[in-house]
Structures are given as structure tokens and as C-alpha cells.
N, C-alpha and C. Protein backbone atom coordinates (compact mmCIF):
# COMPACT_ATOMS: atom_id res chain seq x y z
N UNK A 1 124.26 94.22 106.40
CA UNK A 1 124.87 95.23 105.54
C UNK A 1 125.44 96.40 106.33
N UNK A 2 124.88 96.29 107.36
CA UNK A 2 125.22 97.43 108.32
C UNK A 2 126.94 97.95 108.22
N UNK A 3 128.22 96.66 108.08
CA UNK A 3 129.51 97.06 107.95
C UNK A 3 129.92 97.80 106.98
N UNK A 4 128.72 98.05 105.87
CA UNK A 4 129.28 98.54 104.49
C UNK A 4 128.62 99.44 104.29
N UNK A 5 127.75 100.36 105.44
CA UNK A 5 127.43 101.85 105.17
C UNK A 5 127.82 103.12 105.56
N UNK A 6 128.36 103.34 105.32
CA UNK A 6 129.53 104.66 106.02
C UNK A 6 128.18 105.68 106.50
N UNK A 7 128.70 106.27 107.57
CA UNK A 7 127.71 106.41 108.70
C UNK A 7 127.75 108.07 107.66
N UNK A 8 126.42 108.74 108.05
CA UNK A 8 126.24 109.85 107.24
C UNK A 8 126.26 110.02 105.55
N UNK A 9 126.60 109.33 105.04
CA UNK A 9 126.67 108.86 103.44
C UNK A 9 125.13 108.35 102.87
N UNK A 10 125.10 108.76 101.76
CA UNK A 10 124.53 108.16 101.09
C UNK A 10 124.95 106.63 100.66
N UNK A 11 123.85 106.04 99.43
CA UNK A 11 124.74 104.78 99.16
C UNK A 11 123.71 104.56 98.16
N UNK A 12 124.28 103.95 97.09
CA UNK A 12 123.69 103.73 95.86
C UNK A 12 123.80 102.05 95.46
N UNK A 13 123.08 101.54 95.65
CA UNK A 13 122.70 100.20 95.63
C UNK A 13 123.24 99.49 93.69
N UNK A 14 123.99 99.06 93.29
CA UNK A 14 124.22 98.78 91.84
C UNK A 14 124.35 96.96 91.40
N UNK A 15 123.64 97.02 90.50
CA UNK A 15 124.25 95.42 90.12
C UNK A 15 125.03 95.60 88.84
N UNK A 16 125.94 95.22 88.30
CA UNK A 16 127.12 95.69 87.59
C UNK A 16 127.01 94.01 86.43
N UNK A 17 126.89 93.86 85.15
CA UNK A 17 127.05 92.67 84.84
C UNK A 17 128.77 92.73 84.60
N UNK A 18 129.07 91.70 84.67
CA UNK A 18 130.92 91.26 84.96
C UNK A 18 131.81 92.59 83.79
N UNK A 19 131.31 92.10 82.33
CA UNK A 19 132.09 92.91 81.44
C UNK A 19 132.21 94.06 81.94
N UNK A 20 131.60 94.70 83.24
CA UNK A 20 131.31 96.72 82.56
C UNK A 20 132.10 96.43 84.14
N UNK A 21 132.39 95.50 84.63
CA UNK A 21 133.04 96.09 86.22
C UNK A 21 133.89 97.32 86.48
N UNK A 22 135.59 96.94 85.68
CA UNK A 22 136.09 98.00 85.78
C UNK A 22 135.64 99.09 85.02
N UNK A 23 134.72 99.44 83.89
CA UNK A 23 134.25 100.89 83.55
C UNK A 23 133.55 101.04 84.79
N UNK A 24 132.52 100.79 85.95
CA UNK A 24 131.94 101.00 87.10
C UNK A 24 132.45 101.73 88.08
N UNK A 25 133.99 100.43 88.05
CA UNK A 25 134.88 101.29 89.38
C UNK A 25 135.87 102.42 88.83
N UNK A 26 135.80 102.77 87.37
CA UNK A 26 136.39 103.93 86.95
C UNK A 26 135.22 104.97 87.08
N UNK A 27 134.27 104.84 86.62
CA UNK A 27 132.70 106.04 87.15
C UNK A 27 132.67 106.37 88.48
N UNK A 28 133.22 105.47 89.32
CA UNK A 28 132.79 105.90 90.97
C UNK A 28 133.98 106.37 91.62
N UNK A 29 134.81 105.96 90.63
CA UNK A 29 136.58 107.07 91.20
C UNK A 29 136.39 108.73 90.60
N UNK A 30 135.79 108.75 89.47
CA UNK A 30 135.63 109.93 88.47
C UNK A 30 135.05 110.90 89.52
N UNK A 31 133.46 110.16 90.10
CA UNK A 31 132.48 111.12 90.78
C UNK A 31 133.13 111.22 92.47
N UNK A 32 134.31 110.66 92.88
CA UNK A 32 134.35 110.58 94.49
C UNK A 32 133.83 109.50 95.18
N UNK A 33 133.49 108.52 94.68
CA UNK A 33 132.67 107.64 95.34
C UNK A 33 133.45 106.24 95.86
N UNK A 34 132.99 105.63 96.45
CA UNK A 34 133.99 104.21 97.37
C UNK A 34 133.31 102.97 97.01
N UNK A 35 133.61 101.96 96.53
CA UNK A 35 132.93 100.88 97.05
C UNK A 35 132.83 100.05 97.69
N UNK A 36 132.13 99.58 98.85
CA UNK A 36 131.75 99.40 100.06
C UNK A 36 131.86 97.98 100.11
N UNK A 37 130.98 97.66 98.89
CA UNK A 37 130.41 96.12 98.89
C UNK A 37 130.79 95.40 97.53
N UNK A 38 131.28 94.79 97.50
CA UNK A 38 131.38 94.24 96.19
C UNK A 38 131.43 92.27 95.90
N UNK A 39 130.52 92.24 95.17
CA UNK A 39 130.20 90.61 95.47
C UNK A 39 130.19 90.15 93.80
N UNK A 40 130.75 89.17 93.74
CA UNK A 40 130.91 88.32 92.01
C UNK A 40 129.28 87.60 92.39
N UNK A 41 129.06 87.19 90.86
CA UNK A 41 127.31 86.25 90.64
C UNK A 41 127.97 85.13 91.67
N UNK A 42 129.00 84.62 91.87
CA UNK A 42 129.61 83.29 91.90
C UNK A 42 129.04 83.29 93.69
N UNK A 43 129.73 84.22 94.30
CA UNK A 43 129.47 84.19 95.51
C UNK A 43 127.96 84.49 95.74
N UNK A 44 127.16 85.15 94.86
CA UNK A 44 125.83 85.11 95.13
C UNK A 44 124.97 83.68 95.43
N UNK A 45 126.08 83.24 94.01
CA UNK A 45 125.05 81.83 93.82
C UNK A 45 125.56 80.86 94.95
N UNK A 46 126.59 80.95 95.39
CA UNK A 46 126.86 80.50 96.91
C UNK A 46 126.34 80.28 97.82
N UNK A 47 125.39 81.76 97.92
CA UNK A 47 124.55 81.65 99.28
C UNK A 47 124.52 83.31 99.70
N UNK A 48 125.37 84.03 99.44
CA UNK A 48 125.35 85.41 99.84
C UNK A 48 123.85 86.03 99.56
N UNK A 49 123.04 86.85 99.89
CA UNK A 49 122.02 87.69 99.96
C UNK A 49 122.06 88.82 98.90
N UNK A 50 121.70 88.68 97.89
CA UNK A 50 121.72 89.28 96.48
C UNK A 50 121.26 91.10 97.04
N UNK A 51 121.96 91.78 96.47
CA UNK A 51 121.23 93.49 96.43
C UNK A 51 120.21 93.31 96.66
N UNK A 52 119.78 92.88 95.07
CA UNK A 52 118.12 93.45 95.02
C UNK A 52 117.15 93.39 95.98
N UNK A 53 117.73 92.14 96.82
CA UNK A 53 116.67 91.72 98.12
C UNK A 53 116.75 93.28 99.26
N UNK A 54 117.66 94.42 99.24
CA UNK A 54 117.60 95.79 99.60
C UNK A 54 117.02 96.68 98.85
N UNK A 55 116.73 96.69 97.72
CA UNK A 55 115.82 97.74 97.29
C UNK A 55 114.43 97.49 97.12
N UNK A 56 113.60 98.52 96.70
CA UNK A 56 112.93 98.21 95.86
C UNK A 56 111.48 98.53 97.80
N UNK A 57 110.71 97.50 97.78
CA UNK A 57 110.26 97.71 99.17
C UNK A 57 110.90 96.91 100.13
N UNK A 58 111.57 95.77 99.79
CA UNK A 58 112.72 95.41 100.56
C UNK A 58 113.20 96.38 101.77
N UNK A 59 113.48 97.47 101.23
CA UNK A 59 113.67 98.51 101.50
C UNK A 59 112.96 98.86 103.47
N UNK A 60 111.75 99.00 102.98
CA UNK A 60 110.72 99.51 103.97
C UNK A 60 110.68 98.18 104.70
N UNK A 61 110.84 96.90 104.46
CA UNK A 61 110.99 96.38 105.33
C UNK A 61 111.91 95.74 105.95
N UNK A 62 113.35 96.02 105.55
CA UNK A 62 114.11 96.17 106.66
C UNK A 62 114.25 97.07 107.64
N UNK A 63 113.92 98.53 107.28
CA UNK A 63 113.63 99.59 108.16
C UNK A 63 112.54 99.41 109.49
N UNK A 64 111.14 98.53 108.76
CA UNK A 64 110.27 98.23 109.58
C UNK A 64 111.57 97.04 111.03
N UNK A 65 111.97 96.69 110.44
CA UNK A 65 112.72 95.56 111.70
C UNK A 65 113.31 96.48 112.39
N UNK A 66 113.80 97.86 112.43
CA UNK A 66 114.19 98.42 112.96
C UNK A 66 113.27 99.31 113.95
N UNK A 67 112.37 100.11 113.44
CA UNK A 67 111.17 100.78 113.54
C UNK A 67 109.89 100.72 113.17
N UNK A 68 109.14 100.09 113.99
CA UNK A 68 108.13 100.12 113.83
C UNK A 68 106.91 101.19 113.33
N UNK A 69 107.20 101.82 113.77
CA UNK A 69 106.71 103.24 113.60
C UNK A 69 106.29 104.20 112.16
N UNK A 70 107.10 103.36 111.07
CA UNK A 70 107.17 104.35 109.96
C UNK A 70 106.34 103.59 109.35
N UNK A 71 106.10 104.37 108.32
CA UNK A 71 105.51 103.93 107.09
C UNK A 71 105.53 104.43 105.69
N UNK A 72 105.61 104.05 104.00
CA UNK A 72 105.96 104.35 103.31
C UNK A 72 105.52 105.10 102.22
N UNK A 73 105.70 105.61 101.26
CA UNK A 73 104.57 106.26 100.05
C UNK A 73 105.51 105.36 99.11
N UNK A 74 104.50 105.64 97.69
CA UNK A 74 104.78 104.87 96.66
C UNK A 74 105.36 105.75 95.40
N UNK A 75 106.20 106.39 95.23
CA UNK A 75 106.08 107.85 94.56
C UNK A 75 106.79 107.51 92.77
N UNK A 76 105.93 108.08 91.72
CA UNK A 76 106.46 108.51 90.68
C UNK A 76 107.09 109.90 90.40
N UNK A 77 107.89 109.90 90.16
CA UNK A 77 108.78 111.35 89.92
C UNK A 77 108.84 111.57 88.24
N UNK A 78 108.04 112.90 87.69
CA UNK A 78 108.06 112.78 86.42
C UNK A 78 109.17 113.01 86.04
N UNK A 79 109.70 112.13 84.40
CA UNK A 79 111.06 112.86 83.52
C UNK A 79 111.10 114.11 83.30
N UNK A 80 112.22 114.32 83.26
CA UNK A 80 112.70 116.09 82.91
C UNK A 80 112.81 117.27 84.01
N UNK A 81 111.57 116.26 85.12
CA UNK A 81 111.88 116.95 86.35
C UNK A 81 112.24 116.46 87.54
N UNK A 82 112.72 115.09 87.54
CA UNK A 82 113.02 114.14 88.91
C UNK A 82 113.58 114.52 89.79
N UNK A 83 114.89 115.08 89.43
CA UNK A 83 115.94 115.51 90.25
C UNK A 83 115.78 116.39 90.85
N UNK A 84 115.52 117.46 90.16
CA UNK A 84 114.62 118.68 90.66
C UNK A 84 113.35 118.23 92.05
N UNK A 85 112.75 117.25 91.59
CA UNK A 85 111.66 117.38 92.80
C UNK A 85 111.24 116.84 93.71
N UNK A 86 112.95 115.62 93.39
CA UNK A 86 113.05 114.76 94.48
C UNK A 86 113.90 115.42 95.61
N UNK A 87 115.14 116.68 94.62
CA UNK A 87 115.72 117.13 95.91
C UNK A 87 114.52 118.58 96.68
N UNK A 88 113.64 118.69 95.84
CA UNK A 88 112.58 119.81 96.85
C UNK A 88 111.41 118.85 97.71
N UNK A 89 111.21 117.94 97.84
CA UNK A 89 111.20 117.19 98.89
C UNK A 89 111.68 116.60 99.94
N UNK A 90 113.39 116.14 99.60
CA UNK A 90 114.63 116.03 100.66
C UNK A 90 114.81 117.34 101.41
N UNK A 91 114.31 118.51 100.65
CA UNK A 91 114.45 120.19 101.31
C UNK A 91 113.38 120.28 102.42
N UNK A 92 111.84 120.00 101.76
CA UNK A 92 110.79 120.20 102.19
C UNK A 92 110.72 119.16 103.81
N UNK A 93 111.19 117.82 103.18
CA UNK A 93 110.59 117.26 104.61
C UNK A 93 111.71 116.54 105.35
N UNK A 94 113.22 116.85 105.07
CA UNK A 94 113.90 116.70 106.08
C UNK A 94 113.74 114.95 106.40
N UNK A 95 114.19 115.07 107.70
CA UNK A 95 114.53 113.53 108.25
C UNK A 95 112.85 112.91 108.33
N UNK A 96 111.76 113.93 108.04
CA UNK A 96 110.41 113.29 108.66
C UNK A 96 110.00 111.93 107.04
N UNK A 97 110.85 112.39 106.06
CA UNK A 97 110.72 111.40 105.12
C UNK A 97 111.57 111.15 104.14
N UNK A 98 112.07 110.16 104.18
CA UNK A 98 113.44 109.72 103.85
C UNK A 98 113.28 108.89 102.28
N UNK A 99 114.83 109.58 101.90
CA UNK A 99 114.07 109.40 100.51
C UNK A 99 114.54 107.99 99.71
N UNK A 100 113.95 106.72 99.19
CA UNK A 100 114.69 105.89 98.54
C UNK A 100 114.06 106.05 97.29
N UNK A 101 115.21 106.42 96.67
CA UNK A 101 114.73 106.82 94.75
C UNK A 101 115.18 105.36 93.72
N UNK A 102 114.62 104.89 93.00
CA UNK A 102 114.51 103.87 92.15
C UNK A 102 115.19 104.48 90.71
N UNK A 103 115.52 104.64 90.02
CA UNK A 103 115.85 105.18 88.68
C UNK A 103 115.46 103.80 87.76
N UNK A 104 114.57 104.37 86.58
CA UNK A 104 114.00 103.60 85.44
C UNK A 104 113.67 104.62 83.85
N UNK A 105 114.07 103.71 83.10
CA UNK A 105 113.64 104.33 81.94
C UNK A 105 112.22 104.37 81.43
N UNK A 106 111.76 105.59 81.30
CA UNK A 106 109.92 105.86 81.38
C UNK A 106 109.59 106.16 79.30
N UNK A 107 109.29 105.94 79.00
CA UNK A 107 109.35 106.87 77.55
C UNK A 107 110.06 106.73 76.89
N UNK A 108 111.44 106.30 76.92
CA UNK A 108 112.73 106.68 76.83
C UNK A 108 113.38 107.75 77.33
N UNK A 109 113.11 107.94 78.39
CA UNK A 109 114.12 108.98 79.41
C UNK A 109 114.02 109.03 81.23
N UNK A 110 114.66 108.88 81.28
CA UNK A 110 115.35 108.87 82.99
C UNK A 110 114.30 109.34 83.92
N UNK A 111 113.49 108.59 84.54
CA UNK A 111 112.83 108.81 85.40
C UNK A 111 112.99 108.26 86.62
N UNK A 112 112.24 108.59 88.23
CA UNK A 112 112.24 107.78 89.51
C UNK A 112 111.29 107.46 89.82
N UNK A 113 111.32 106.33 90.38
CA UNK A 113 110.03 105.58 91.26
C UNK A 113 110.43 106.11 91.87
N UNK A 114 109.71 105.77 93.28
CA UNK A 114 110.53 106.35 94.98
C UNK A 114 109.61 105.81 96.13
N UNK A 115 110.43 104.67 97.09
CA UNK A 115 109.52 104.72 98.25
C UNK A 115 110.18 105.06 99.26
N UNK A 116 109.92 106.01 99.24
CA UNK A 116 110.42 107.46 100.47
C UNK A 116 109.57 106.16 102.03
N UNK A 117 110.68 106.66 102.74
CA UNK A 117 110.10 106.01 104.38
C UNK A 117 109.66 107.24 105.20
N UNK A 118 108.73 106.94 105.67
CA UNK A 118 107.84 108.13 105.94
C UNK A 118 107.92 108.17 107.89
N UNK A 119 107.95 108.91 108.94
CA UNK A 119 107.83 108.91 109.97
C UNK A 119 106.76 109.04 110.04
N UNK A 120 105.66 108.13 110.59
CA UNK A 120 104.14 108.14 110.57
C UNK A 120 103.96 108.46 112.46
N UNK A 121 103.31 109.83 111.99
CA UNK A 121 103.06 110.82 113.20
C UNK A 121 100.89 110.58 113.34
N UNK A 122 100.64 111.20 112.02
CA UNK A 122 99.00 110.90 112.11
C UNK A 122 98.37 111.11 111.01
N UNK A 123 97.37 110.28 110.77
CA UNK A 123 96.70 110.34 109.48
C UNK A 123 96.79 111.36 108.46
N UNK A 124 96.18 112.27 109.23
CA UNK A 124 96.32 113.96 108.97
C UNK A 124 97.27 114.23 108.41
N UNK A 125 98.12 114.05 109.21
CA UNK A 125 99.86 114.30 108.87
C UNK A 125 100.11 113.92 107.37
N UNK A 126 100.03 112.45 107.65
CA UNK A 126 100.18 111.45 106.29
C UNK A 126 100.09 111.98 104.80
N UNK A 127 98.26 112.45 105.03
CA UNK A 127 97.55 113.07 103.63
C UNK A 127 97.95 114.48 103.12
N UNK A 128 98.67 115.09 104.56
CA UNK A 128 99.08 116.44 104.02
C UNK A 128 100.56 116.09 103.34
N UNK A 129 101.48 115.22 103.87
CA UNK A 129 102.76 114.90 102.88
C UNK A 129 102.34 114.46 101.30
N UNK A 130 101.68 113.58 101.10
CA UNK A 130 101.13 112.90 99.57
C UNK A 130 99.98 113.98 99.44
N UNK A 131 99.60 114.93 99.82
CA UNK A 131 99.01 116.14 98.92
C UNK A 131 100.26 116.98 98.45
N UNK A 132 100.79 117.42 99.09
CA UNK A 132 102.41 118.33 98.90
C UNK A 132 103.15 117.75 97.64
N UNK A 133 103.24 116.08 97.89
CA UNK A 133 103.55 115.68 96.56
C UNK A 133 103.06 115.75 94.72
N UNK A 134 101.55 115.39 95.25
CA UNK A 134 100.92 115.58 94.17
C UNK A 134 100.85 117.18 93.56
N UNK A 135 100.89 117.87 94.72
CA UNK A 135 100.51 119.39 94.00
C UNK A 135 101.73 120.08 93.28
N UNK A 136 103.02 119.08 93.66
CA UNK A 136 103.89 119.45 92.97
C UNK A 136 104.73 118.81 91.83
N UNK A 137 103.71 118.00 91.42
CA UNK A 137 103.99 117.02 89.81
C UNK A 137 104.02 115.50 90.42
N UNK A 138 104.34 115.32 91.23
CA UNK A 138 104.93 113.52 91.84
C UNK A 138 103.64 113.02 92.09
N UNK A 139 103.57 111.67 91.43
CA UNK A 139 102.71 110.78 91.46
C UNK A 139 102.55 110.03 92.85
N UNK A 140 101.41 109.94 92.91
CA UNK A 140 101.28 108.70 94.38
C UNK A 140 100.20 107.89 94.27
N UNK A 141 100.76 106.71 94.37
CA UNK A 141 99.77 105.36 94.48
C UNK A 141 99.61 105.11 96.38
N UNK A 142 98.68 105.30 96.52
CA UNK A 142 98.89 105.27 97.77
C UNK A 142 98.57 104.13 98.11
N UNK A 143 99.66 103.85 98.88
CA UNK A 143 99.91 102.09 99.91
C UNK A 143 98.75 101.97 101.45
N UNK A 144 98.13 103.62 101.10
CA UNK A 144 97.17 103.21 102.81
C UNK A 144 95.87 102.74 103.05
N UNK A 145 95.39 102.82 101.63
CA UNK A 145 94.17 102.55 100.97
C UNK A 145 93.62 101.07 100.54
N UNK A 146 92.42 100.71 101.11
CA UNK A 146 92.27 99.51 100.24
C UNK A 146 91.34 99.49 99.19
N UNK A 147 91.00 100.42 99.07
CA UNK A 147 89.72 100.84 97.49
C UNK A 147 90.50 100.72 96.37
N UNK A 148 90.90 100.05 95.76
CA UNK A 148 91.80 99.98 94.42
C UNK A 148 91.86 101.22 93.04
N UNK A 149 90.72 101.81 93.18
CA UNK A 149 91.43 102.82 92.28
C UNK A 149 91.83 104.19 92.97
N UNK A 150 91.44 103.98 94.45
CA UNK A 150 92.27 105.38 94.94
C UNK A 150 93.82 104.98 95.09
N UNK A 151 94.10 103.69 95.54
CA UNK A 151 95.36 103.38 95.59
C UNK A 151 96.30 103.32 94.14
N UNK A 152 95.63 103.33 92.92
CA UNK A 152 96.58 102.79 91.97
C UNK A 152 96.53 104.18 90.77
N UNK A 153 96.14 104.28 90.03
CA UNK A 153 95.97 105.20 88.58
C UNK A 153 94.95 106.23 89.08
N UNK A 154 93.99 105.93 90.12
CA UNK A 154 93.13 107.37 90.48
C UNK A 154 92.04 107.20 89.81
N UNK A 155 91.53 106.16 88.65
CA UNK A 155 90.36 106.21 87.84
C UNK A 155 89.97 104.74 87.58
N UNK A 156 88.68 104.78 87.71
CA UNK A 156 88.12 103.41 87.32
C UNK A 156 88.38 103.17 85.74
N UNK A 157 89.43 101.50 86.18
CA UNK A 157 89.58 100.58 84.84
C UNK A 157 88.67 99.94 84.22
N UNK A 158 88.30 99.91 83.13
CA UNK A 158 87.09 99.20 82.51
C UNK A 158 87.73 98.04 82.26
N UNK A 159 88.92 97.93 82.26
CA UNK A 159 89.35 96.36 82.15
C UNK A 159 89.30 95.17 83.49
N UNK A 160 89.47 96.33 84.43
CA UNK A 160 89.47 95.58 85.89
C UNK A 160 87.60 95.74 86.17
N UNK A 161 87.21 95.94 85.59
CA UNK A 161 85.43 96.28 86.46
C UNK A 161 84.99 95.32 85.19
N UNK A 162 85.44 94.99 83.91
CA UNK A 162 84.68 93.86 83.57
C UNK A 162 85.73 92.43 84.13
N UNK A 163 86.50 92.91 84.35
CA UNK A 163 87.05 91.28 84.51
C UNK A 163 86.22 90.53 85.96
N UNK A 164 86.04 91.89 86.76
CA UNK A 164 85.19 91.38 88.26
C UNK A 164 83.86 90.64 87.92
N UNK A 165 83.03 91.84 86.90
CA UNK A 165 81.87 91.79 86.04
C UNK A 165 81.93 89.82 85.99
N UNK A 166 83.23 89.36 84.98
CA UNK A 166 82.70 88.10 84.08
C UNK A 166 83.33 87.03 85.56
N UNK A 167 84.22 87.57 86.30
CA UNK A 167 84.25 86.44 87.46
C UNK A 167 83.72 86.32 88.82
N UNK A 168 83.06 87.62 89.05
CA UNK A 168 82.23 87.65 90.30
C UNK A 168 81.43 88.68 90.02
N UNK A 169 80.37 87.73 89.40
CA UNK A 169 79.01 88.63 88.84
C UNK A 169 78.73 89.25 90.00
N UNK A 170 78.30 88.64 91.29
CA UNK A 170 77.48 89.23 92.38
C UNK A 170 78.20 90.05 92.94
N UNK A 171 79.57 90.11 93.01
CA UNK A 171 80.11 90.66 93.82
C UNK A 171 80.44 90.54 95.43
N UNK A 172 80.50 88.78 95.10
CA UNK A 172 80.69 88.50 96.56
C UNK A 172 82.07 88.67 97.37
N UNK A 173 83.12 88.89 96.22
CA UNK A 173 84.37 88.89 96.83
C UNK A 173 85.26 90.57 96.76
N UNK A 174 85.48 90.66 97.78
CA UNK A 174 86.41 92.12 98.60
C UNK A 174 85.44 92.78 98.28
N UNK A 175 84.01 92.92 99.44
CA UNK A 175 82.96 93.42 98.77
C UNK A 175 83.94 95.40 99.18
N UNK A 176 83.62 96.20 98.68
CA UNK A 176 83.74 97.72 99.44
C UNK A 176 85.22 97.87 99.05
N UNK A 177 85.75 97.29 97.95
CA UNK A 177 87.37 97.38 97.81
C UNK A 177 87.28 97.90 95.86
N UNK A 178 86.02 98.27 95.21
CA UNK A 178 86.06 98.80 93.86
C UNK A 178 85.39 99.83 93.93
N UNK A 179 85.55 100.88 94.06
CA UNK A 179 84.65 102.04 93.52
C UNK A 179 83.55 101.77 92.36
N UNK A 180 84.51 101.11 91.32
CA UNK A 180 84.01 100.82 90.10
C UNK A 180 82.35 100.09 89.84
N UNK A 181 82.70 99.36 90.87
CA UNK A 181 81.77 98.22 91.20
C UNK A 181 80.20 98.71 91.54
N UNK A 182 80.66 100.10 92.45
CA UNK A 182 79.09 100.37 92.77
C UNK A 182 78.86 101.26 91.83
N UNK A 183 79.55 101.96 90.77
CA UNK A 183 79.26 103.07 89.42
C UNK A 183 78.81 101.79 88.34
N UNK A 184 78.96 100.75 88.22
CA UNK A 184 78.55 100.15 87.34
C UNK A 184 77.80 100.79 86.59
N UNK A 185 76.46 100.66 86.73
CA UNK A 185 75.36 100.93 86.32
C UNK A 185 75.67 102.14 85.16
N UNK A 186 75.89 103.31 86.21
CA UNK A 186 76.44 104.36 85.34
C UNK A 186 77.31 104.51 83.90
N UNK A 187 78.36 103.64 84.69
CA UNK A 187 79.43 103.43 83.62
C UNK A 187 79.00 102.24 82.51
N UNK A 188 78.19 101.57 82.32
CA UNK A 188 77.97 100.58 81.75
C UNK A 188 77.31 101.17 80.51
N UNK A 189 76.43 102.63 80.34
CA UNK A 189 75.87 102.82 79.40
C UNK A 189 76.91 103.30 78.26
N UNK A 190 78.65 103.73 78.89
CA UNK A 190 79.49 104.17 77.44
C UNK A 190 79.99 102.95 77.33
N UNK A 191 80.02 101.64 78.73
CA UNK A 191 81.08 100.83 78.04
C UNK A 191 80.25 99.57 78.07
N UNK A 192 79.23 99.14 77.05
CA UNK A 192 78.40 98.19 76.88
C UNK A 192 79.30 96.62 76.98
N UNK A 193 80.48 96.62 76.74
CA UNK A 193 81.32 95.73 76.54
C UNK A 193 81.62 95.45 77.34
N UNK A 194 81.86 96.18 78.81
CA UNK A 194 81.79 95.17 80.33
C UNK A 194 80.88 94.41 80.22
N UNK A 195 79.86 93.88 79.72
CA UNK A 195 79.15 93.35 80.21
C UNK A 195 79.03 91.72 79.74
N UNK A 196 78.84 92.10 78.19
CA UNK A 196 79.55 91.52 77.02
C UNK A 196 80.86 90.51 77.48
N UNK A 197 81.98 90.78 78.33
CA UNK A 197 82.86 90.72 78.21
C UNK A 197 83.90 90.71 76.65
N UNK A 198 83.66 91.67 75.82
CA UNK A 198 83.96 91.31 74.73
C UNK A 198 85.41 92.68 75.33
């Protein structure tokens, strides 16, 4: 893809279904914009290398073929304030973390995923970027973690701690990877139904 990124530019990754083409390339004449790349389903189904295989974490790992060195966050950007706090992060951290924003409809309204590529300097480093985030509304699932509820929602699932519950009573498998697992006990007296599996 390298021939079709104009050096210093941004670039906005789009899949276009056929009917809306020319309204597309009338939107990207409106705002200033070029298009670089442009491929029919036909030539996809050919053999060409579809977009999507560039976004998404795709993403982080084509970068990884380049650099080894980096590494990524997993970021939710709340509605109403995305734009806003995706560009006070592009402010805040400069080239040290680079931003790839996802756009999805949350609620019904315009929100971003984001897996920003991160220049991984040191741990330290790391936790102080995804604290900066969180303290300023943006969600993070963090990708560095293997304890599953620090990496995902932040709170033990009663749906995931009985499903372990009814398929690995003992807990022989990814022993030290559930928080949940060793609160059992605790948690078992509001949610009698882990146990149950009901």
C-alpha cells in the first residue's frame, strides 16, 4: 500500500458499496480530499488484498513488520466527546502514540474505537499513557494483561465465573488468569446461581 499514501497525510481507509460510489467521490472533492486507492468487489474477488485486512489490528501488525518496538492500546472514545479527546491526545502525546481511530455507531450516535500504536519505551511509561487516558473519559481494555477482567470491562462477570464454575469446576485450566475465580467464595453468597448454573 505503501504507493497510495501520500507522505505526511493522513488517510482514511473506506469501503464504499457500488450504488453510493460517485456520492463518495463527490464527499471527498467537497472536503479536499484525493483518492489514492480505489478497487471494484470484482478485482477483490480476483485476488487483490481487501481494506479491511488494514484496519482494525491489522493495523498494529503491519506496523509491527516494520518496528518491532511498539506496542498498542485498545481505546474507547465516548459519544459526544470523541473528537474532542481523540484530538487532546494527538496534542498530548505527539508522535510517542499514534493515533488509529475506528468510527462506530454506539447507542445510536457516532462514537471511536481506537488502537492508537504506542512507542513502547517502559512499563512505567506504558501505565502512565492508559492512566492519562482513563482520567480523561477514554476507555481502555488493556492488551498487556493476562488477568481477564483487568484487561476487558474492569469487573468480574458472573456470566464468565459461572461458565468456568460449570466447565472447569477445579480450576485446572489458565490457572491465575480470573480474578473472579479466587473471589468466588465471596461472590457466590449474592450470586447463588453460579453455582446452580441456572
Amino acid at each position: 500500500m505503501q504507493d497510495h499514501l501520500p507522505h505526511g497525510k493522513h488517510i482514511v481507509l473506506c469501503m464504499i458499496a457500488e450504488p453510493f460510489v460517485e456520492k463518495f467521490e463527490g464527499l471527498v472533492r467537497q472536503h479536499g480530499g484525493t483518492i489514492t486507492y480505489n478497487k471494484t468487489q470484482a478485482e477483490i474477488d480476483a485476488g487483490l488484498t481487501p481494506l479491511y485486512e488494514y484496519s482494525w489490528n491489522h493495523t498494529t501488525l503491519q506496523a509491527l513488520k516494520v518496528d518491532k518496538g511498539i506496542t498498542y492500546l485498545q481505546a474507547l472514545f465516548p459519544p459526544g466527546r470523541n473528537l474532542e479527546l481523540v484530538e487532546k491526545m494527538v496534542a498530548h502525546f505527539g508522535e510517542e502514540v499514534l493515533m488509529h481511530a475506528e468510527f462506530v455507531r454506539w447507542g445510536g450516535k457516532v462514537a471511536n474505537s481506537a488502537l492508537q500504536i504506542v512507542r513502547y519505551t517502559t512499563p512505567e511509561r506504558l501505565y502512565e499513557i492508559i492512566r492519562f487516558h482513563e482520567e480523561n473519559g477514554v476507555f481502555i481494555a488493556d492488551p498487556h494483561t493476562y488477568v481477564l477482567e483487568d484487561g476487558g470491562m474492569k469487573v468480574i462477570n458472573a456470566d464468565q465465573l459461572g461458565f468456568k464454575l460449570r466447565t472447569d469446576p477445579q480450576g485446572l485450566m489458565n490457572p491465575g488468569k480470573m480474578r473472579g475465580w479466587y473471589q468466588r467464595d465471596t461472590l457466590a453468597t449474592g450470586h447463588k446461581s453460579l453455582y446452580s448454573g441456572a
